[in-house]
Protein backbone atom coordinates (compact mmCIF):
# COMPACT_ATOMS: atom_id res chain seq x y z
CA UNK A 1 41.80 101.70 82.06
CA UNK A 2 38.73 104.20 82.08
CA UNK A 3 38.75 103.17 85.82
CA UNK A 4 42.03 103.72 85.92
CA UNK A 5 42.81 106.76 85.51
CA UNK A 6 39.61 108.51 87.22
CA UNK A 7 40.79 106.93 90.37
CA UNK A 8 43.90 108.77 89.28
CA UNK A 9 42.28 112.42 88.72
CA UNK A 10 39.97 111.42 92.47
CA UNK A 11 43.31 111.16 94.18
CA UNK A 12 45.33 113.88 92.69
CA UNK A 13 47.30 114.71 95.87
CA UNK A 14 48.08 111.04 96.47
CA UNK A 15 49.30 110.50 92.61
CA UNK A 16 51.52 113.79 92.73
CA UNK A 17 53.28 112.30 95.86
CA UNK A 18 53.51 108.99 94.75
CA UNK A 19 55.11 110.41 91.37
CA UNK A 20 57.22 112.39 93.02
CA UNK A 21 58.53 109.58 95.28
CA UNK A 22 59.21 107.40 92.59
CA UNK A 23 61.39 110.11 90.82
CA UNK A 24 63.23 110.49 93.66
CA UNK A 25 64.11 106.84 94.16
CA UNK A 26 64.56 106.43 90.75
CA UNK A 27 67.36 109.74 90.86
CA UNK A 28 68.53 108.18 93.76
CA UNK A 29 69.17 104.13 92.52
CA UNK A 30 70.56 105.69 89.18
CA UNK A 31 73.18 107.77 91.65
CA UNK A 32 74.11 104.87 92.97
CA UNK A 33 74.71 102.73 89.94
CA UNK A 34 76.83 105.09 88.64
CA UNK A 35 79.12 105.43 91.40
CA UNK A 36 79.07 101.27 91.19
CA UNK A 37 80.19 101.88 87.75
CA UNK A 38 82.95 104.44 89.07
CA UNK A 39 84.27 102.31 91.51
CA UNK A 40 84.27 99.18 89.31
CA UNK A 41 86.32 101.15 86.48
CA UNK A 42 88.78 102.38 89.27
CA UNK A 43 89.46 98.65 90.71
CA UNK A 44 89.94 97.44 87.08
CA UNK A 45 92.52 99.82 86.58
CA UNK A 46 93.99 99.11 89.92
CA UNK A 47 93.91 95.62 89.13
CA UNK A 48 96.69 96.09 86.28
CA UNK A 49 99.16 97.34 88.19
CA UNK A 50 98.66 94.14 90.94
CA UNK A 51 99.11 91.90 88.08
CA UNK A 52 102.47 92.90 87.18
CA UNK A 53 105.14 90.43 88.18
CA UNK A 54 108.30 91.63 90.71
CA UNK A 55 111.31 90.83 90.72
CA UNK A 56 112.61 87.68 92.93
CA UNK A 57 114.75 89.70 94.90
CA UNK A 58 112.06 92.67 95.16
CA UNK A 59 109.91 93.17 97.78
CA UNK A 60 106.05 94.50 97.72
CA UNK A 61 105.61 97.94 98.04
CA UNK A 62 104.77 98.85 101.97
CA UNK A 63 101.64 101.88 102.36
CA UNK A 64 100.76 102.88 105.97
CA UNK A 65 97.24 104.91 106.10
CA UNK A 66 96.47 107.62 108.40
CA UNK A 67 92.59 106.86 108.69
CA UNK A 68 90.87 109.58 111.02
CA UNK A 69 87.43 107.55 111.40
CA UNK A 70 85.67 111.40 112.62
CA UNK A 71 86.79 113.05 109.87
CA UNK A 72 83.15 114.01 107.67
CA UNK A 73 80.88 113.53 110.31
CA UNK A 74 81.84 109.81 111.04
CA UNK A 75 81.38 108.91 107.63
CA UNK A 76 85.27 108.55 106.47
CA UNK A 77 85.54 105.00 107.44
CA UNK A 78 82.54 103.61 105.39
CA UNK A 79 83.98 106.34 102.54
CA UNK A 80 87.65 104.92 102.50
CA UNK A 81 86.87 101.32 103.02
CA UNK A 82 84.08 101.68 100.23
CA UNK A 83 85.64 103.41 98.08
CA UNK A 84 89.67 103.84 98.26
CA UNK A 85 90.63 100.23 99.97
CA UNK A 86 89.68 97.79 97.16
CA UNK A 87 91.94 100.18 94.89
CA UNK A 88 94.95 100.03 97.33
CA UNK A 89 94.23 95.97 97.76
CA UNK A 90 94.20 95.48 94.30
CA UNK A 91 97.46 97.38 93.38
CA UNK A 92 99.59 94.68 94.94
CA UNK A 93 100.54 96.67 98.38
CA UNK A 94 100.72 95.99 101.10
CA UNK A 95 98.61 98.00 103.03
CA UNK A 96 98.64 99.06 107.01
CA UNK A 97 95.60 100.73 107.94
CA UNK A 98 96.32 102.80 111.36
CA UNK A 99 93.12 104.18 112.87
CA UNK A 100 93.43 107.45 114.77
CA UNK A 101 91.57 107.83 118.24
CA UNK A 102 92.26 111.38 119.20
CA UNK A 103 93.38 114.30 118.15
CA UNK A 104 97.57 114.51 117.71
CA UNK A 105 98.01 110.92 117.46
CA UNK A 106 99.06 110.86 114.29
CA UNK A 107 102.16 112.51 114.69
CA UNK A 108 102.73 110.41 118.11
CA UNK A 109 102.92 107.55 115.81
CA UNK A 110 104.92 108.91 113.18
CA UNK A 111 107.34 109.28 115.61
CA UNK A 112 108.02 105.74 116.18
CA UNK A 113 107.19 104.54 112.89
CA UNK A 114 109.47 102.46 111.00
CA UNK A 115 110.24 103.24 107.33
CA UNK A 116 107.49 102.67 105.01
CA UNK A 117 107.30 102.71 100.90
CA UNK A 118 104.36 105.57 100.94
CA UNK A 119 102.44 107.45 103.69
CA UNK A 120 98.77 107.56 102.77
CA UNK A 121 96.42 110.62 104.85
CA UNK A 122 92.66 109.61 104.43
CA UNK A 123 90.58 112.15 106.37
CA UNK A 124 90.49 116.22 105.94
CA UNK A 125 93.00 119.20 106.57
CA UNK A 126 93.86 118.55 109.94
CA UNK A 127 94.84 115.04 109.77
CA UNK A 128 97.28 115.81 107.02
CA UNK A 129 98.52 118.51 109.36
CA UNK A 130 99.21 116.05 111.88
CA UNK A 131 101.70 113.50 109.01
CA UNK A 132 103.13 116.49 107.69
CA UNK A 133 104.14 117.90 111.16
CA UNK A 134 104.85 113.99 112.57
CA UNK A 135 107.26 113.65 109.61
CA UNK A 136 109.44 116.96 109.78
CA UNK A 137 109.62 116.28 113.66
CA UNK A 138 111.41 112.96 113.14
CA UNK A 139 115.36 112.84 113.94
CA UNK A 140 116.39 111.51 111.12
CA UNK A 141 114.01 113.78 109.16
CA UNK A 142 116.11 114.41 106.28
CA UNK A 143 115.94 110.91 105.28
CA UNK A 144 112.13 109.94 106.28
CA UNK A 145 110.82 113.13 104.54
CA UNK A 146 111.83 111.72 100.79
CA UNK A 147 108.84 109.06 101.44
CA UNK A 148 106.61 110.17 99.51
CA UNK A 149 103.08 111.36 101.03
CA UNK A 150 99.72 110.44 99.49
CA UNK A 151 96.40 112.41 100.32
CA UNK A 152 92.68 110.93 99.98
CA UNK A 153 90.77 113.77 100.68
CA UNK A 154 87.57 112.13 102.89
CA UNK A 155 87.20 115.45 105.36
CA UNK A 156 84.54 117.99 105.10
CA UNK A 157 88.07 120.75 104.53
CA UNK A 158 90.25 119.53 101.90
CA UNK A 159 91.92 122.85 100.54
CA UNK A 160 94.71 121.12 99.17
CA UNK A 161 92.38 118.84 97.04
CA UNK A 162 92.06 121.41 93.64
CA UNK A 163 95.77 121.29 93.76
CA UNK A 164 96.25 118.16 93.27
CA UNK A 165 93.38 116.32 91.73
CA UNK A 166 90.67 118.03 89.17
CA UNK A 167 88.04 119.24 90.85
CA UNK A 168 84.27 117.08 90.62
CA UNK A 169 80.99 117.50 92.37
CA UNK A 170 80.81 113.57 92.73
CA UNK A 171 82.36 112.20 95.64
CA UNK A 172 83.30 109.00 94.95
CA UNK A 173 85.14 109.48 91.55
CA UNK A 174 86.75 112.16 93.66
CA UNK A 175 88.34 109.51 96.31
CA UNK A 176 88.86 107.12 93.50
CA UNK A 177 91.03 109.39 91.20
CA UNK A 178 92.86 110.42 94.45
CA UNK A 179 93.54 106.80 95.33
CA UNK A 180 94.54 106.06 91.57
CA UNK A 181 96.73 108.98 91.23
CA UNK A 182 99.00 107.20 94.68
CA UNK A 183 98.63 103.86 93.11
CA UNK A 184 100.51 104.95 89.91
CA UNK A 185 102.97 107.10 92.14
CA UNK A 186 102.46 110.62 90.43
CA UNK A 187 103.65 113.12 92.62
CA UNK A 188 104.25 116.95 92.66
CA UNK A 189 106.59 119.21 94.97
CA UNK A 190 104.50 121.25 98.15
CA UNK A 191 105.26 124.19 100.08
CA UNK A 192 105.29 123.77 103.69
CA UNK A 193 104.91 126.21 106.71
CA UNK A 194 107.24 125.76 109.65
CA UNK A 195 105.21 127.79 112.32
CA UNK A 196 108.19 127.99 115.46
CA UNK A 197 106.61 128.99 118.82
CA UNK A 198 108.73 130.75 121.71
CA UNK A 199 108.37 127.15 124.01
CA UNK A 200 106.55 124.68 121.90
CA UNK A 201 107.70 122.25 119.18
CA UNK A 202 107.57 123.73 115.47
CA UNK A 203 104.40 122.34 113.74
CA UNK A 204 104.13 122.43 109.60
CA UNK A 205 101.42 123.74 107.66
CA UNK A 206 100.98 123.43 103.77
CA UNK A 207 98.44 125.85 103.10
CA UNK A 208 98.56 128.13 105.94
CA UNK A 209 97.19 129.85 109.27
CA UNK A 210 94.15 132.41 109.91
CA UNK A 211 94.16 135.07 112.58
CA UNK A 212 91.38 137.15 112.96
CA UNK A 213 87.63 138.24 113.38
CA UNK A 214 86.30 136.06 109.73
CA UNK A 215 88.32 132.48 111.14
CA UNK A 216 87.09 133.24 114.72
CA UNK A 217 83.32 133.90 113.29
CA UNK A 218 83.84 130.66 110.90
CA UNK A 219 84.33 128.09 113.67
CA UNK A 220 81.28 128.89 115.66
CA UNK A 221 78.89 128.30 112.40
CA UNK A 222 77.99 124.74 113.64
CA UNK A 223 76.80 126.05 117.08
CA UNK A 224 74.18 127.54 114.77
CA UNK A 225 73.09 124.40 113.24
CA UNK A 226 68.98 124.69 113.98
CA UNK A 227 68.96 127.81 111.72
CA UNK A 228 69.98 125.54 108.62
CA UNK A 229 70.99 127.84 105.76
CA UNK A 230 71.05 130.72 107.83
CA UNK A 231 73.79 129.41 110.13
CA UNK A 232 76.70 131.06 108.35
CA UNK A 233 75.38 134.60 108.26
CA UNK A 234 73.81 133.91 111.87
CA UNK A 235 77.41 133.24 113.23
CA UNK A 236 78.79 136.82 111.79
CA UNK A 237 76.21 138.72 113.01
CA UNK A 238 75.89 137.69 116.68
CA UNK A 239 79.69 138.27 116.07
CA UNK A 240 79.32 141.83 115.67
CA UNK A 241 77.02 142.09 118.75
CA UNK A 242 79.62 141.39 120.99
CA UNK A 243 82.32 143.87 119.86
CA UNK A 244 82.39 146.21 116.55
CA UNK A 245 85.01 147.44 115.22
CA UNK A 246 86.60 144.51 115.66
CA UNK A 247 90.65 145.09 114.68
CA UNK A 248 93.52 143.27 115.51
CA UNK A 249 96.73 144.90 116.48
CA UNK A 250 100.31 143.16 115.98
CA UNK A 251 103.76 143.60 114.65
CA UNK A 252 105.10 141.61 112.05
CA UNK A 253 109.22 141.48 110.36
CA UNK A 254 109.76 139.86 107.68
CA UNK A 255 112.18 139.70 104.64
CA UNK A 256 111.70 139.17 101.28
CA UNK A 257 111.95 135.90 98.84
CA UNK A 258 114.86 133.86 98.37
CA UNK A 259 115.95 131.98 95.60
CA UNK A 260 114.51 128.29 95.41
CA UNK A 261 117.27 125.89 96.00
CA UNK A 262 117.31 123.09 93.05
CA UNK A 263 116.12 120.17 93.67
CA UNK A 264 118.57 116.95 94.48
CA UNK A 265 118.82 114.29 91.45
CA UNK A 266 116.16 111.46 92.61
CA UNK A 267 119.21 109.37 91.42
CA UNK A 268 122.80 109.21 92.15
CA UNK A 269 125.25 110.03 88.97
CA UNK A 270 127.66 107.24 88.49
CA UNK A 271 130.97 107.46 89.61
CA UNK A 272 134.05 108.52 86.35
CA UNK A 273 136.17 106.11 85.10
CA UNK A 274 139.21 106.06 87.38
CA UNK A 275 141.26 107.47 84.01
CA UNK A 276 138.89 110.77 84.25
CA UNK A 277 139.44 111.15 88.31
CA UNK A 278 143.22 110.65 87.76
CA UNK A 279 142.93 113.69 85.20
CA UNK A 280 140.93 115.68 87.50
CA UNK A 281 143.39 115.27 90.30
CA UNK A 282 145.93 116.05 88.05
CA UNK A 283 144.36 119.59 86.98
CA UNK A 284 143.96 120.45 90.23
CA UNK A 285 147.44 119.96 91.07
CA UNK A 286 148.83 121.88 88.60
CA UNK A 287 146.33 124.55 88.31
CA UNK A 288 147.10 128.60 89.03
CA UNK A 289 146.50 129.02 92.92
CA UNK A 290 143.60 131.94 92.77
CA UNK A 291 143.53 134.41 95.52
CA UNK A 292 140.90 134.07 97.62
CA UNK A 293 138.37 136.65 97.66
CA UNK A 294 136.52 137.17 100.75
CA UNK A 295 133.09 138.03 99.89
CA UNK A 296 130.45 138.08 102.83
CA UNK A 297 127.01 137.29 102.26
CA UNK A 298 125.15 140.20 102.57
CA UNK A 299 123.04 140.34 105.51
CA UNK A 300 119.30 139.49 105.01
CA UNK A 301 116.96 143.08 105.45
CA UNK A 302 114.04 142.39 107.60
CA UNK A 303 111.51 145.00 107.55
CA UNK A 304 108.66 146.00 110.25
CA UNK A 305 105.25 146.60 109.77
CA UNK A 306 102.97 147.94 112.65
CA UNK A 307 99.57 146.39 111.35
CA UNK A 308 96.02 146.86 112.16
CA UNK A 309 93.51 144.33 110.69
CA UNK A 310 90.40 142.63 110.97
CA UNK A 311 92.20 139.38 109.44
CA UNK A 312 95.46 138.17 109.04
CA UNK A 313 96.44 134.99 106.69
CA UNK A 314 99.71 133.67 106.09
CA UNK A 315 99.38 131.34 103.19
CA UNK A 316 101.64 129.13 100.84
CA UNK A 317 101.25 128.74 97.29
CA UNK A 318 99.87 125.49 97.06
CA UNK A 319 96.69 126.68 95.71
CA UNK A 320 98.26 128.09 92.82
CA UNK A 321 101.31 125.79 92.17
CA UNK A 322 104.08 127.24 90.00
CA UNK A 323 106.82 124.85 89.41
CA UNK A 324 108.30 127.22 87.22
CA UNK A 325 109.04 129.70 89.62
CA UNK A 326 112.93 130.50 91.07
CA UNK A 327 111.78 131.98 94.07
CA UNK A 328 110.20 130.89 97.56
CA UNK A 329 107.80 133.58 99.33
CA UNK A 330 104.91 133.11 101.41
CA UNK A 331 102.00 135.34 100.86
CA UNK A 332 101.15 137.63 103.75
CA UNK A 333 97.42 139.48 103.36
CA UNK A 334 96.82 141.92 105.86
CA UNK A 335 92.84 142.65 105.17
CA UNK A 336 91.52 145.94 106.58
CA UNK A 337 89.72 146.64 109.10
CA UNK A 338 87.38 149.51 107.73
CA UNK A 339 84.62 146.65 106.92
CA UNK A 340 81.17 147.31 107.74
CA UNK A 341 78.69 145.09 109.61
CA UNK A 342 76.88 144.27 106.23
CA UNK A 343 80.13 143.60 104.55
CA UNK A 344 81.05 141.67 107.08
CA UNK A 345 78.21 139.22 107.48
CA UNK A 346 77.77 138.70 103.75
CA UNK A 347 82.03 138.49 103.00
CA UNK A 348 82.00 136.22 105.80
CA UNK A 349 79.71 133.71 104.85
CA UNK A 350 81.43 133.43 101.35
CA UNK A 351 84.94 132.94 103.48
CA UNK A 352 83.29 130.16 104.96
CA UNK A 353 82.98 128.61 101.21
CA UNK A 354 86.31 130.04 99.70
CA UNK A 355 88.86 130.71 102.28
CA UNK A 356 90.99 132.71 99.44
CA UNK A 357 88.45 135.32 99.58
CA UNK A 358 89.99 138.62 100.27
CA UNK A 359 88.23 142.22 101.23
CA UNK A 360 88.62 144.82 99.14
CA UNK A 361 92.17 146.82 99.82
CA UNK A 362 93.90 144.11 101.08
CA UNK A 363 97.71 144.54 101.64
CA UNK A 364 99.67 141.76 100.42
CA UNK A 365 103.05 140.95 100.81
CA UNK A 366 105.89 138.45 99.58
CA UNK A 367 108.22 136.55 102.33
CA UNK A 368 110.35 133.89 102.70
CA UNK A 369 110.30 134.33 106.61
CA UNK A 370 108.27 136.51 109.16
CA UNK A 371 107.77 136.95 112.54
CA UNK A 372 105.01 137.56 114.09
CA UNK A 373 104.26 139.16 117.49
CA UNK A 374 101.07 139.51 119.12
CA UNK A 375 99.90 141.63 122.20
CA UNK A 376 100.50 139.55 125.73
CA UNK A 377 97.18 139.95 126.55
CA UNK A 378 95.89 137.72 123.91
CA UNK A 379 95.15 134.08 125.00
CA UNK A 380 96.89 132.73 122.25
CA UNK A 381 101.20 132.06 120.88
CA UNK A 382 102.84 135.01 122.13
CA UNK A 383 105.84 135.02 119.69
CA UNK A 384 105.51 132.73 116.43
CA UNK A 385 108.25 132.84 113.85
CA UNK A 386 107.88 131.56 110.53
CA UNK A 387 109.91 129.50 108.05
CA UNK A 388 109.63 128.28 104.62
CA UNK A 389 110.99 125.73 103.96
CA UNK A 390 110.04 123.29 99.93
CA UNK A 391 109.55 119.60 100.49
């Protein structure tokens, strides 16, 4: 033991890498039997609802995934088929896995999809994008939009995620819960976006759209990749090399919120006795004849704003869902563009993190539609009018 332990203190360096090693693997094998554990509790619960018997005359419940292999570096497929598939398997469904190749696919196929129990997104932001805007395209829309619409966020973005599933730094009990929360069918009412373009086809949204110097900044972040941490605030800065102040000019109408519509019954009433629709008829018949009043509906006021900004963000209010509410806006932040270079790099690379972020003095404004017109020199929609419509 003597021995031992001087061979120990003679190779100090080796032992303190060694020891460090093995807590490291040790972290890491622990990490992973816990998310065992995670995934084994979330097919046992699974497996409860696949035991229940149908029905004769029933049939099994259809899902159709949206699986966008790219999304999270290339990882989604090992995440979903790891993690979310044995849950969807062992639920009794029957479950269509549809691959996407390229970008826009999705909606492609949506078009020419036949009906289906539940739509199921796995990937990030933009692929959900893509099913929202596939669905609302459809002809016979106003039937294929009731299917309900089931999200497993596998993407690097997934701003809808806090919304609908509690937030958690691991990242398999997040899929799992996701998957779970589709398996038992608990759903919740979204805003959507209908961005209308002068030529193109109207594409949906349910968070929002960006326009400005801080979203043009954020996408060029991973063309700083060899600067590791300091790719974010490397990104702003060599954006304020190439033009400062940078300000955005534009003109945007818009009018205010509406009152939300109430929701239709998910089931039909049953039809009155044929004694009550005979007494119906009959107090119609007989009733007073009331004059008629002609009352207009009073025109909607749309007001103008000249705007100068460094940002522009037209958001719903999924992030902070209030079912409670009677009216449907869209939040309009028009973000100043008085910001300094410092303000900008550090603001920035916080936007990158937390999108919501907003400069201080930001004008905000309520709307239940806009339009938006940009200068024709810009390389970019020329005339974009927005709607907002509740799904």
């Amino acid at each position: 033991m003597t021995v031992f332990f001087k061979t120990l203190r003679n190779h100090w360096k080796k032992t303190t890498a060694g020891i460090c090693l093995l807590t490291w693997g040790g972290h890491w094998l622990y990490g992973k039997h816990c998310d065992n554990l995670l995934r084994r509790a979330a097919c046992q619960e699974a497996q409860v609802f696949g035991n229940q018997l149908i029905p004769p005359n029933a049939q099994v419940k259809k899902a159709t995934v949206f699986l966008n292999p790219a999304a999270c570096r290339g990882k989604a497929r090992t995440l979903f088929e790891k993690n979310a598939a044995p849950i969807l398997h062992l639920s009794g469904m029957d479950v269509t896995v549809v691959k996407t190749d390229y970008e826009g696919q999705a909606k492609k196929l949506l078009e020419l999809m036949e009906n289906t129990d539940v739509i199921i997104v796995a990937g990030g932001d933009g692929t959900l994008q893509e099913v929202i805007t596939g669905v609302l395209r459809r002809a016979d829309e106003a039937s294929f939009s009731k299917i309900p619409i089931g999200f497993i966020p596998l993407g690097q973005t997934s701003s809808l995620s806090p919304t609908l599933f509690a937030e958690s730094g691991n990242k398999v009990q997040h899929i799992t819960d996701a998957t779970l929360a589709i398996v038992k069918g608990e759903t919740v009412p979204l805003d959507v976006l209908q961005i209308k373009g002068e030529k193109e086809q109207p594409v949906f949204a349910v968070t929002g759209l960006r326009w400005g110097s801080f979203r043009d900044a954020g996408v060029k972040v991973s063309k700083y990749w060899y600067l590791g941490p300091l790719k974010t605030k490397a990104a702003h800065f060599f954006s304020t090399l190439k033009e400062w102040p940078q300000t955005h000019q534009a003109s945007i109408s818009y009018t205010g919120p509406t009152e939300r519509p109430p929701r239709a019954a998910d089931e039909t009433p049953p039809r009155p006795s044929l004694y009550r629709r005979i007494l119906r008829r009959l107090a119609s018949y007989w009733a007073q004849p009331q004059d008629a009043l002609s009352q207009e509906a009073s025109p909607e006021v749309w007001k103008e704003v000249q705007l100068s900004t460094i940002e522009l963000s037209i958001t719903t209010r999924n992030s902070q869902l209030d079912l409670t509410s009677k009216e449907d806006f869209m939040n309009i932040c028009i973000e100043p563009d008085t910001v300094s270079k410092g303000d900008f790099i550090t603001i920035g690379s916080r936007k990158v993190r937390d999108p919501k972020l907003r400069v201080a003095g930001t004008e905000c404004l309520q709307a239940s539609q806009c339009t938006l017109l940009l200068p024709e020199d810009l390389e970019t929609v020329f005339g974009m009018a927005l709607s907002f419509p509740v799904v």
